[in-house]
N, C-alpha and C. Protein backbone atom coordinates (compact mmCIF):
# COMPACT_ATOMS: atom_id res chain seq x y z
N UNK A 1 15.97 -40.47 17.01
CA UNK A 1 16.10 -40.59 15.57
C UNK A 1 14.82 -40.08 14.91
N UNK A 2 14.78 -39.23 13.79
CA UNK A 2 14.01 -38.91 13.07
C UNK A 2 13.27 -39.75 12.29
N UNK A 3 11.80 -39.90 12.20
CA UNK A 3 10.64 -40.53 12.23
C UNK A 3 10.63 -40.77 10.40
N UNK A 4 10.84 -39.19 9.41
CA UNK A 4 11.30 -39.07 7.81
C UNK A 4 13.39 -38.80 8.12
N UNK A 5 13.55 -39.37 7.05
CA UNK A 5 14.89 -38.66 6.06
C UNK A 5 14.93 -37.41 6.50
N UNK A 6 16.35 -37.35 6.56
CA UNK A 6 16.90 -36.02 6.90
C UNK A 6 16.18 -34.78 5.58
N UNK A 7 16.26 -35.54 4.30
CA UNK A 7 15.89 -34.41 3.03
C UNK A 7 14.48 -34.29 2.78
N UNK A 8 13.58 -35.49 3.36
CA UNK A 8 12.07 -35.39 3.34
C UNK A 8 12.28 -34.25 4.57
N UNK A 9 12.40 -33.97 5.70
CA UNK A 9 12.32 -33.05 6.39
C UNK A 9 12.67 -31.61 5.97
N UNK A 10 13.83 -31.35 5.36
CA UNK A 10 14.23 -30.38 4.66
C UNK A 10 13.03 -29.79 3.83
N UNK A 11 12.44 -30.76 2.76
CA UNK A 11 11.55 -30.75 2.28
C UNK A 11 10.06 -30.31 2.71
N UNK A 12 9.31 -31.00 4.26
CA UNK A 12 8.89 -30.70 4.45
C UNK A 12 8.54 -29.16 5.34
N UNK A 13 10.06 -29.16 5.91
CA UNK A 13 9.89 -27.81 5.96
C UNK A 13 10.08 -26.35 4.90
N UNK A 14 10.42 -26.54 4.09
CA UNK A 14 10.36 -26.08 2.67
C UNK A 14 9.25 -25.73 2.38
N UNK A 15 8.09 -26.89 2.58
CA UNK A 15 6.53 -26.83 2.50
C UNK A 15 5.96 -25.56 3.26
N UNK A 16 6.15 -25.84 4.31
CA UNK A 16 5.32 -25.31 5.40
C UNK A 16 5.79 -23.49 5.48
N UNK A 17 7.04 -23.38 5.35
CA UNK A 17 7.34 -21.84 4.74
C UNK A 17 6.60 -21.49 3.79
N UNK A 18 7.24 -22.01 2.84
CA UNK A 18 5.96 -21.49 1.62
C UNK A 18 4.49 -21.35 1.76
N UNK A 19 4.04 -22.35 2.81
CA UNK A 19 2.53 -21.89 2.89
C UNK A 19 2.09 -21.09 3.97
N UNK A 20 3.13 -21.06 4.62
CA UNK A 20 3.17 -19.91 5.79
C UNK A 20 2.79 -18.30 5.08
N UNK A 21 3.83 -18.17 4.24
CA UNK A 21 3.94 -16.96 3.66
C UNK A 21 3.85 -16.50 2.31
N UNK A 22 3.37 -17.27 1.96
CA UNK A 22 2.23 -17.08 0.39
C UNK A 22 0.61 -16.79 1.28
N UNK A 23 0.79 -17.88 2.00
CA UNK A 23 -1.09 -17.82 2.82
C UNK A 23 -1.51 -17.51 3.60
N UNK A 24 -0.81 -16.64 4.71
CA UNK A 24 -1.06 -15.99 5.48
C UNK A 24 -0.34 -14.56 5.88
N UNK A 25 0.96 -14.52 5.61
CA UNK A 25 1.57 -13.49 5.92
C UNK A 25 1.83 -12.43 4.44
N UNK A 26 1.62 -12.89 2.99
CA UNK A 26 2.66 -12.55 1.67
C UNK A 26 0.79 -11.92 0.98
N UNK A 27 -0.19 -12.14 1.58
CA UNK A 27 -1.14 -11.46 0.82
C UNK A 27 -1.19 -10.31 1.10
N UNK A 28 -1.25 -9.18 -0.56
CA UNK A 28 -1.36 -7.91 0.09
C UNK A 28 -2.50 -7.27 1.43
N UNK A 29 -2.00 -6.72 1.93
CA UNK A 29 -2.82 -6.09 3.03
C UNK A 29 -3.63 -4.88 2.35
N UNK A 30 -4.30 -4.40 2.82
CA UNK A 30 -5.21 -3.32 3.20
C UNK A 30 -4.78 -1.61 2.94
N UNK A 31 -3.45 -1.81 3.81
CA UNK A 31 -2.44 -0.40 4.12
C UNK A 31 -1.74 -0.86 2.06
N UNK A 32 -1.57 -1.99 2.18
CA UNK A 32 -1.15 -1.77 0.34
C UNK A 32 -1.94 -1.21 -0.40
N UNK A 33 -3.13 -2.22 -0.39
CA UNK A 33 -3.91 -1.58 -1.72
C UNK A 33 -4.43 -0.11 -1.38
N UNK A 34 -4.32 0.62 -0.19
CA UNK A 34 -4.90 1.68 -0.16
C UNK A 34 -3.68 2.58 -0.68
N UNK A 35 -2.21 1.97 -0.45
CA UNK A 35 -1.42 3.27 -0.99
C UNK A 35 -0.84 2.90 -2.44
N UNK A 36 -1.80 1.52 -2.93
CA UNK A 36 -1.43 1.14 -4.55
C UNK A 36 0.03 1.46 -4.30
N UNK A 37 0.53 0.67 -3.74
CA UNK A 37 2.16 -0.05 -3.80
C UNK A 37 1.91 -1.63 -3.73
N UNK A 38 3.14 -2.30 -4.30
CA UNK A 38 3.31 -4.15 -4.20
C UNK A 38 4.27 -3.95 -3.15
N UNK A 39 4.14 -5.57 -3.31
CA UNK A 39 4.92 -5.48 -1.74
C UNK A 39 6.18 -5.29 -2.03
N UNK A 40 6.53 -5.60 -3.19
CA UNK A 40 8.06 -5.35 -3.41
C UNK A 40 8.85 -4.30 -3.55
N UNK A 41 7.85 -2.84 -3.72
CA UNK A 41 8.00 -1.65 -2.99
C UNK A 41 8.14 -1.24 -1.75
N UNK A 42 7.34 -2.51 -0.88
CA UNK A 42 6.72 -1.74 0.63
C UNK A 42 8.24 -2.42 0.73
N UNK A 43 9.22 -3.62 0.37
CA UNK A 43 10.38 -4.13 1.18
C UNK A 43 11.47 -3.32 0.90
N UNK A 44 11.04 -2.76 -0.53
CA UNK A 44 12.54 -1.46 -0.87
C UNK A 44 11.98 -0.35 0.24
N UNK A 45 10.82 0.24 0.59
CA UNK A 45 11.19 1.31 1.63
C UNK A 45 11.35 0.87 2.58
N UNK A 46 10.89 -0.34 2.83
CA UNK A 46 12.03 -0.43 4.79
C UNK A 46 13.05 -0.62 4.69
N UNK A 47 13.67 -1.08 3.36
CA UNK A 47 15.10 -1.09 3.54
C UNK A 47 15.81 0.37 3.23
N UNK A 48 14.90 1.59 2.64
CA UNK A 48 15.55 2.21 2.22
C UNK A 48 15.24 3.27 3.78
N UNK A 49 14.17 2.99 4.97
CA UNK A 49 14.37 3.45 5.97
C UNK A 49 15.50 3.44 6.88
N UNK A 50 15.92 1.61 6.87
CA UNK A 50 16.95 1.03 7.71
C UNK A 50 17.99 1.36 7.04
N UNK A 51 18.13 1.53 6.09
CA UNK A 51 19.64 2.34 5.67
C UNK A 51 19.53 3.26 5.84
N UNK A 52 18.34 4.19 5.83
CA UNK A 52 19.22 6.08 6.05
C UNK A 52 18.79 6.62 4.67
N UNK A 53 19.93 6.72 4.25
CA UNK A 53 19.88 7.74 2.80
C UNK A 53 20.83 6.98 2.26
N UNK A 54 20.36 5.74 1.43
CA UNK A 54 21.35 4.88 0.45
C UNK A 54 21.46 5.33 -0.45
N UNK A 55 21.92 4.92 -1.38
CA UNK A 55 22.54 4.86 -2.78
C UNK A 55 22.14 3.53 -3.00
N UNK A 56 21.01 3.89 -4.50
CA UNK A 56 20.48 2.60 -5.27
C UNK A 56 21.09 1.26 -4.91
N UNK A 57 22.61 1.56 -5.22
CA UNK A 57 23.27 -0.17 -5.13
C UNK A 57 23.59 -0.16 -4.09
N UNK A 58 23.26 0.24 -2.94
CA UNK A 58 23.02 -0.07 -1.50
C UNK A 58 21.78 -0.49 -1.53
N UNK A 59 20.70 -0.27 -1.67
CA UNK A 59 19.33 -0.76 -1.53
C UNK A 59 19.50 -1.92 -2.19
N UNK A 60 20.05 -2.35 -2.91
CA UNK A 60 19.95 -3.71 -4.18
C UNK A 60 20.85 -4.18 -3.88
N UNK A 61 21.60 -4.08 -2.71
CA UNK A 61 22.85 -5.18 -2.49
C UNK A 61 22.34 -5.47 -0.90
N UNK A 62 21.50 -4.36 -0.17
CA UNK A 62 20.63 -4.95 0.97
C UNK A 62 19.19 -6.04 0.31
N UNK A 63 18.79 -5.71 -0.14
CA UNK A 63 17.31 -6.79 -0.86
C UNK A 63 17.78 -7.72 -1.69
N UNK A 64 19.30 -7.75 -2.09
CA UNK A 64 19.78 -8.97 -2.91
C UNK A 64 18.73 -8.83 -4.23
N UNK A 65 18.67 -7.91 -4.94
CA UNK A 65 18.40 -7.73 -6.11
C UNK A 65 18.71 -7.08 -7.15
N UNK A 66 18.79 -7.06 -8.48
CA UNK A 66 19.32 -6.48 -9.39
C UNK A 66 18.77 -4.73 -9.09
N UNK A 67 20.12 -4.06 -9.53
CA UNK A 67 20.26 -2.76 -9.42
C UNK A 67 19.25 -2.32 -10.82
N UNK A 68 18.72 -2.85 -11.63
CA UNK A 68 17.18 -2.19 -12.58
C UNK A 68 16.02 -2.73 -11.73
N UNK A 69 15.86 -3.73 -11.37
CA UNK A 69 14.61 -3.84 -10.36
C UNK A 69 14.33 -3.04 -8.96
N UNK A 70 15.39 -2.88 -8.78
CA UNK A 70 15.18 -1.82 -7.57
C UNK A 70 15.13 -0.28 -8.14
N UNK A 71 15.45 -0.23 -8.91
CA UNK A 71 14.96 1.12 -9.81
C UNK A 71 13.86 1.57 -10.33
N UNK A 72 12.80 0.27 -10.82
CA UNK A 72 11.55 0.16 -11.11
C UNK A 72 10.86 0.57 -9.64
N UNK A 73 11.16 -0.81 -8.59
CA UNK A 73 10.68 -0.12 -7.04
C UNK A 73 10.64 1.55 -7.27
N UNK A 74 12.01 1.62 -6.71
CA UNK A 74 12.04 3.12 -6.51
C UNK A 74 11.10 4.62 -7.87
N UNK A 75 11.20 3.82 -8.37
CA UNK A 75 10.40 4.79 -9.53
C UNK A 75 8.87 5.43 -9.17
N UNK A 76 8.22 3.42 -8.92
CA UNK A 76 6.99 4.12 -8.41
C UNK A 76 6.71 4.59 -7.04
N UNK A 77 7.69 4.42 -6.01
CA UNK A 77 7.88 4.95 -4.62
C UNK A 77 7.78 6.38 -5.03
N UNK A 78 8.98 6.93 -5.88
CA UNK A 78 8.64 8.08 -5.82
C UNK A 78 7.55 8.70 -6.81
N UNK A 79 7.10 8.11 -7.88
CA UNK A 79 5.72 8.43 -8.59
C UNK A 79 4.55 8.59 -7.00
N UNK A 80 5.11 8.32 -5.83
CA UNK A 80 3.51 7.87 -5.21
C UNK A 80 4.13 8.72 -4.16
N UNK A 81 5.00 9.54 -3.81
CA UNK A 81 5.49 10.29 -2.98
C UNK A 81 6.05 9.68 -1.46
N UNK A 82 6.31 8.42 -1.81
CA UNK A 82 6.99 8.01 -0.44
C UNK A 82 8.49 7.90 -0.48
N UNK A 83 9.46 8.80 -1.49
CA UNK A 83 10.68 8.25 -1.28
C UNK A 83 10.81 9.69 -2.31
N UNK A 84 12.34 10.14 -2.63
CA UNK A 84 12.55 11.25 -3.07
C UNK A 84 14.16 10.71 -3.27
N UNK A 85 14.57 11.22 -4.46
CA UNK A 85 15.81 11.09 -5.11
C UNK A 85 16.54 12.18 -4.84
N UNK A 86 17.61 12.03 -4.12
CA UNK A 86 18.46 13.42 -3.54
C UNK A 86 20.67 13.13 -4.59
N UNK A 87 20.54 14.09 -5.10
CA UNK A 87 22.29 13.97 -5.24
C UNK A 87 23.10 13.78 -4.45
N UNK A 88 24.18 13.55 -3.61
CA UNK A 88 25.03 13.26 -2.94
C UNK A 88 25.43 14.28 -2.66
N UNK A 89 25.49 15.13 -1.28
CA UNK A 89 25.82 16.52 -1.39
C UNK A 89 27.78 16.26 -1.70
N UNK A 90 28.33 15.22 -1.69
CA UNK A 90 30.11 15.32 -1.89
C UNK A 90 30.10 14.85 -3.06
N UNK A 91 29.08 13.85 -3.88
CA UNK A 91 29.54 13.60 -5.28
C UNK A 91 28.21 13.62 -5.49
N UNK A 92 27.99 14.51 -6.72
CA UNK A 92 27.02 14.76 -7.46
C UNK A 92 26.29 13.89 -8.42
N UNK A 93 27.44 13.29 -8.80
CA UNK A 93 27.12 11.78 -9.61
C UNK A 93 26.29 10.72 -8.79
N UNK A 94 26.59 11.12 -7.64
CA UNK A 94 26.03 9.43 -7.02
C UNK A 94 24.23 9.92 -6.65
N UNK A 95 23.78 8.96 -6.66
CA UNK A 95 22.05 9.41 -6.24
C UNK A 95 21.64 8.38 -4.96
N UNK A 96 20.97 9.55 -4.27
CA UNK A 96 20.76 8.43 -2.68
C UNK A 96 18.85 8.75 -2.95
N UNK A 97 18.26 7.82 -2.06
CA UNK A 97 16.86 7.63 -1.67
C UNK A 97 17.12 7.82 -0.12
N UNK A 98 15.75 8.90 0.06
CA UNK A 98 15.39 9.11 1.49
C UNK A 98 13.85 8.84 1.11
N UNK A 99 13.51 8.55 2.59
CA UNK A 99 12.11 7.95 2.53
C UNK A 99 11.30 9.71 3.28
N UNK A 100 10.16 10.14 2.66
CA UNK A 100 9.87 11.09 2.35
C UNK A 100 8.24 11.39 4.00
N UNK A 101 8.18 12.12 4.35
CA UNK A 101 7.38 11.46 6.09
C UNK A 101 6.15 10.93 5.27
N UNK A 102 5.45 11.08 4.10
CA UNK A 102 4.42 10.04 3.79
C UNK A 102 4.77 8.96 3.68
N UNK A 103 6.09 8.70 3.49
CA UNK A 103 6.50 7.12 3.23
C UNK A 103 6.55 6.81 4.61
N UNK A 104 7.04 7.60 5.39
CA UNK A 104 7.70 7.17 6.95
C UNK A 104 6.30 6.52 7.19
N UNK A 105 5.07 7.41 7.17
CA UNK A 105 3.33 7.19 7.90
C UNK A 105 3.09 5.96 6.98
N UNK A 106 3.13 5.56 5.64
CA UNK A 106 3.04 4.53 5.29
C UNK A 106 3.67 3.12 5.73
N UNK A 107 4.97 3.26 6.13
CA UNK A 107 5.52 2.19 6.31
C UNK A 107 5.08 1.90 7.71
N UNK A 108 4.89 3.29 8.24
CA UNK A 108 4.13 2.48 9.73
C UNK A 108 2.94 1.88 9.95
N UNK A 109 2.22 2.57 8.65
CA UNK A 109 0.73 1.57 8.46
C UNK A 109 0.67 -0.04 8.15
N UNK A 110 1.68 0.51 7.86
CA UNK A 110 2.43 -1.26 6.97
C UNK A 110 2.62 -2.03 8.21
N UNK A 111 3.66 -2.09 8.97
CA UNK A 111 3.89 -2.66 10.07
C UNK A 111 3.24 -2.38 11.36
N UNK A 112 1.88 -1.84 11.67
CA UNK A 112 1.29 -2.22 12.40
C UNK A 112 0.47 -3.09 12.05
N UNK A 113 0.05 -2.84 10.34
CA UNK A 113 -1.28 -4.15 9.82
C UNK A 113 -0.46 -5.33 9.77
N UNK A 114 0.90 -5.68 9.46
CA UNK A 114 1.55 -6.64 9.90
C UNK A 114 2.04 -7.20 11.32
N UNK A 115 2.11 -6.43 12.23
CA UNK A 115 2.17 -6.70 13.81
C UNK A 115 0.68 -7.92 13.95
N UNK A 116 -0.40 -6.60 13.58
CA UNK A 116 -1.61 -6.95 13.74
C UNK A 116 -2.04 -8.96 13.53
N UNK A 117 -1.56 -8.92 12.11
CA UNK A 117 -1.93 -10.10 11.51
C UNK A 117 -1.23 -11.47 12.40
N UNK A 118 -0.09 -10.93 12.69
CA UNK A 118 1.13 -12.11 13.37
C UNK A 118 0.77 -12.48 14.85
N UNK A 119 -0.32 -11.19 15.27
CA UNK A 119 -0.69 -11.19 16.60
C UNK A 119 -1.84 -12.40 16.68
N UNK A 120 -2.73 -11.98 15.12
CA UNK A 120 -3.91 -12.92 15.19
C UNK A 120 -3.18 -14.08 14.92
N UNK A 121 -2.61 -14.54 13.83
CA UNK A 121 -1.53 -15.96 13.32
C UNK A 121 -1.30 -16.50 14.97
N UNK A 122 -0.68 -15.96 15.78
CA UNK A 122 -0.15 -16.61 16.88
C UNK A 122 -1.16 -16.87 18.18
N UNK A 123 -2.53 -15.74 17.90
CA UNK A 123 -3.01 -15.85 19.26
C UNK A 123 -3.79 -17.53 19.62
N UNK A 124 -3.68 -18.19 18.88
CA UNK A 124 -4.62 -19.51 19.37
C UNK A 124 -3.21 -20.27 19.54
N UNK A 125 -2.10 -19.88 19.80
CA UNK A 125 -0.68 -20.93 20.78
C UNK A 125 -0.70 -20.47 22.35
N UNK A 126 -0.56 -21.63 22.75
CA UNK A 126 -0.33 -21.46 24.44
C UNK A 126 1.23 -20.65 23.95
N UNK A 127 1.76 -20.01 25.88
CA UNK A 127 2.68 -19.44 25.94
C UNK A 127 4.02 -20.70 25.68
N UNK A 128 4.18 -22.10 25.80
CA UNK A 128 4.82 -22.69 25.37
C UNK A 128 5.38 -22.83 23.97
N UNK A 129 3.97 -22.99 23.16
CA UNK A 129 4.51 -22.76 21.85
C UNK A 129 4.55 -21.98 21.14
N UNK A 130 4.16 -20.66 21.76
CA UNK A 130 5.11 -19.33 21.26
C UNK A 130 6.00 -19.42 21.57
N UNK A 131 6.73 -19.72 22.36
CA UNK A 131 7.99 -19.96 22.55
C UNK A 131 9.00 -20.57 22.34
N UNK A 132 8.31 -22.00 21.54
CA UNK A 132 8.94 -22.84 20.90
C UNK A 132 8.62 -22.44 19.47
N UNK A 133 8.03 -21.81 19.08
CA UNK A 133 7.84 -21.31 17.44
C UNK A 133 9.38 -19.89 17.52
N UNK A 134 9.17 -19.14 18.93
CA UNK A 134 10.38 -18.30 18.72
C UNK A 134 11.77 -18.82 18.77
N UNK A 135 11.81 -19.93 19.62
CA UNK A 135 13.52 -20.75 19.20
C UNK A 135 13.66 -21.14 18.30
N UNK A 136 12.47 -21.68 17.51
CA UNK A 136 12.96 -22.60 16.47
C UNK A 136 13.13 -21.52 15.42
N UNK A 137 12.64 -20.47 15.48
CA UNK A 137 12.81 -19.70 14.64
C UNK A 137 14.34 -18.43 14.27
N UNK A 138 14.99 -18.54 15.47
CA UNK A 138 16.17 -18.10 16.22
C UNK A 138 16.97 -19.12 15.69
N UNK A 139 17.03 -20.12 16.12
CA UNK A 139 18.03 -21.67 15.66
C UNK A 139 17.88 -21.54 13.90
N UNK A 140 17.02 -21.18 13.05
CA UNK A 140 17.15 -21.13 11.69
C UNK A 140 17.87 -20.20 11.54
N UNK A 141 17.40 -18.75 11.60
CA UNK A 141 17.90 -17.59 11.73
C UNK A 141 19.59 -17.61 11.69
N UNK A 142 19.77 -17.96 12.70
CA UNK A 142 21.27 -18.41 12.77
C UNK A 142 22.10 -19.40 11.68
N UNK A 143 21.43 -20.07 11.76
CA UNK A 143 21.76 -21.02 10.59
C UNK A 143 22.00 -20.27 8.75
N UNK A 144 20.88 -19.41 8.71
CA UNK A 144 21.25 -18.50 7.41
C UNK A 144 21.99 -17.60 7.52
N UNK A 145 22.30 -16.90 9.17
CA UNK A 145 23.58 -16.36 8.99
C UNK A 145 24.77 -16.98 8.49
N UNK A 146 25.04 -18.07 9.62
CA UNK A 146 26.10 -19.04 9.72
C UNK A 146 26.26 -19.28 7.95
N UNK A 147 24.96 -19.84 7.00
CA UNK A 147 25.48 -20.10 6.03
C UNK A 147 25.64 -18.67 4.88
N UNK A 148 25.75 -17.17 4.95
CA UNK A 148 25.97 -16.72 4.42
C UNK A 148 27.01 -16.06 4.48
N UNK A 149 27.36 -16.30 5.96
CA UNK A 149 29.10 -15.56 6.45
C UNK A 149 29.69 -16.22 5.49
N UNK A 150 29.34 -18.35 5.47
CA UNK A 150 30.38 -18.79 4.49
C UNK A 150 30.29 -18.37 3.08
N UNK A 151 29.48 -18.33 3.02
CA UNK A 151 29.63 -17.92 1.13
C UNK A 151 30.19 -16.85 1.07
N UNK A 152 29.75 -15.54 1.77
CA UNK A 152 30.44 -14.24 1.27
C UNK A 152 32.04 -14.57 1.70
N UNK A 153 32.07 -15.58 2.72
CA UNK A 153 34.16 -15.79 3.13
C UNK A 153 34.52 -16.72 2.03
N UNK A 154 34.12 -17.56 1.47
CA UNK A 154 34.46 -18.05 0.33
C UNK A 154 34.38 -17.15 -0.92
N UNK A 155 33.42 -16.22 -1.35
CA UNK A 155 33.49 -15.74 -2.15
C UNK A 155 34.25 -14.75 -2.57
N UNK A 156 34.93 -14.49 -1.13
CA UNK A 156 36.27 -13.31 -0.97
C UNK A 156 37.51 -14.17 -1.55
N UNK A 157 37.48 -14.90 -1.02
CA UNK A 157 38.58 -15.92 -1.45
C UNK A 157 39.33 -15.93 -2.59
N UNK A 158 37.91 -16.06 -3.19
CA UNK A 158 38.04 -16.94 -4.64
C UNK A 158 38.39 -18.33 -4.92
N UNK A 159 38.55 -18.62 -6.56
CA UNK A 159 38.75 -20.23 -6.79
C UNK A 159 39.23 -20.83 -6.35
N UNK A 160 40.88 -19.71 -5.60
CA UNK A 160 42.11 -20.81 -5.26
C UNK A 160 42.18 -21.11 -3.54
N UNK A 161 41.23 -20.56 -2.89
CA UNK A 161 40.75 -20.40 -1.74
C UNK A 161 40.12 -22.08 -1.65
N UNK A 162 39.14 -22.69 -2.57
CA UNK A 162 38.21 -23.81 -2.61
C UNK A 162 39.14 -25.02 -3.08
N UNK A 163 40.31 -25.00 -3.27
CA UNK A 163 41.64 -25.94 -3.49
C UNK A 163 42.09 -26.14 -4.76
N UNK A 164 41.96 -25.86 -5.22
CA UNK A 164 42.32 -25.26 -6.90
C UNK A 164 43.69 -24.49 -7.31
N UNK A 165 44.64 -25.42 -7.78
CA UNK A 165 45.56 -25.13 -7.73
C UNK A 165 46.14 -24.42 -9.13
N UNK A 166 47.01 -23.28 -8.97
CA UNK A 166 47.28 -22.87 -10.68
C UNK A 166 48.22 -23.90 -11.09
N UNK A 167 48.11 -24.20 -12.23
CA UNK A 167 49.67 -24.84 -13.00
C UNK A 167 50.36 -24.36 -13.78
């Protein structure tokens, strides 16, 4: 049996994220301020790597953000030459982002100074509790899948899906 409440725990782990990654992992790095991008640029180009050649409301429906904020991103991505606005070679109307090879060399600067940091964050754990920091971190993981399959299967649904009956 648990020592706090099921919601003080919730809670306290609530805590400990947040100070995880405001205070050690969420401060700009080095590879940022040298290519004067925020980070909320550096997360639209890996997503706009891991997609390929999206289309805006692909990038903003992968980052779960409004389709004008990811436009701002992308604006100064490409003001700074790491991303390039291409037409759709089958519909002309539609506009895709490719990440441009300075963006590619940037984003890899990015994620090695982030490898780097997670390497130092972890190096004072024995091999046990790296290992128990990686399950427990797997067992969440899952858990935000698990809870977003349901929402997007409920949200397919709709109202009358949640027991809501017409009259």
């Amino acid at each position: 049996m648990m020592d706090m409440a099921r919601d003080e725990f919730i809670g306290a782990i609530d805590d400990l994220l947040r100070d995880i990654l405001t205070n050690y992992l969420r401060p700009p790095t080095l590879p940022l301020r040298e290519m004067n991008v925020t980070l909320g640029q550096m997360d639209c180009l890996h997503a706009i790597s891991r997609l390929g050649n999206p289309t805006m409301s692909e990038v903003a429906q992968a980052l779960h953000l409004h389709p004008s904020t990811v436009t701002v991103f992308v604006d100064g991505l490409v003001a700074h030459g790491l991303v390039k606005r291409q037409a759709d070679p089958k519909d002309r109307r539609i506009v895709r982002v490719a990440e441009t090879a300075r963006g590619a060399s940037n984003r890899a600067k990015h994620m090695a100074e982030m490898r780097r940091r997670m390497t130092d964050l972890f190096s004072g754990l024995s091999d046990r509790e790296l290992r128990e920091v990686h399950d427990s971190l797997r067992i969440l993981l899952e858990a935000a899948r698990r809870q977003a399959d349901a929402a997007s299967a409920s949200a397919s649904r709709g109202p009358r899906a949640k027991g809501k009956k017409r009259s």
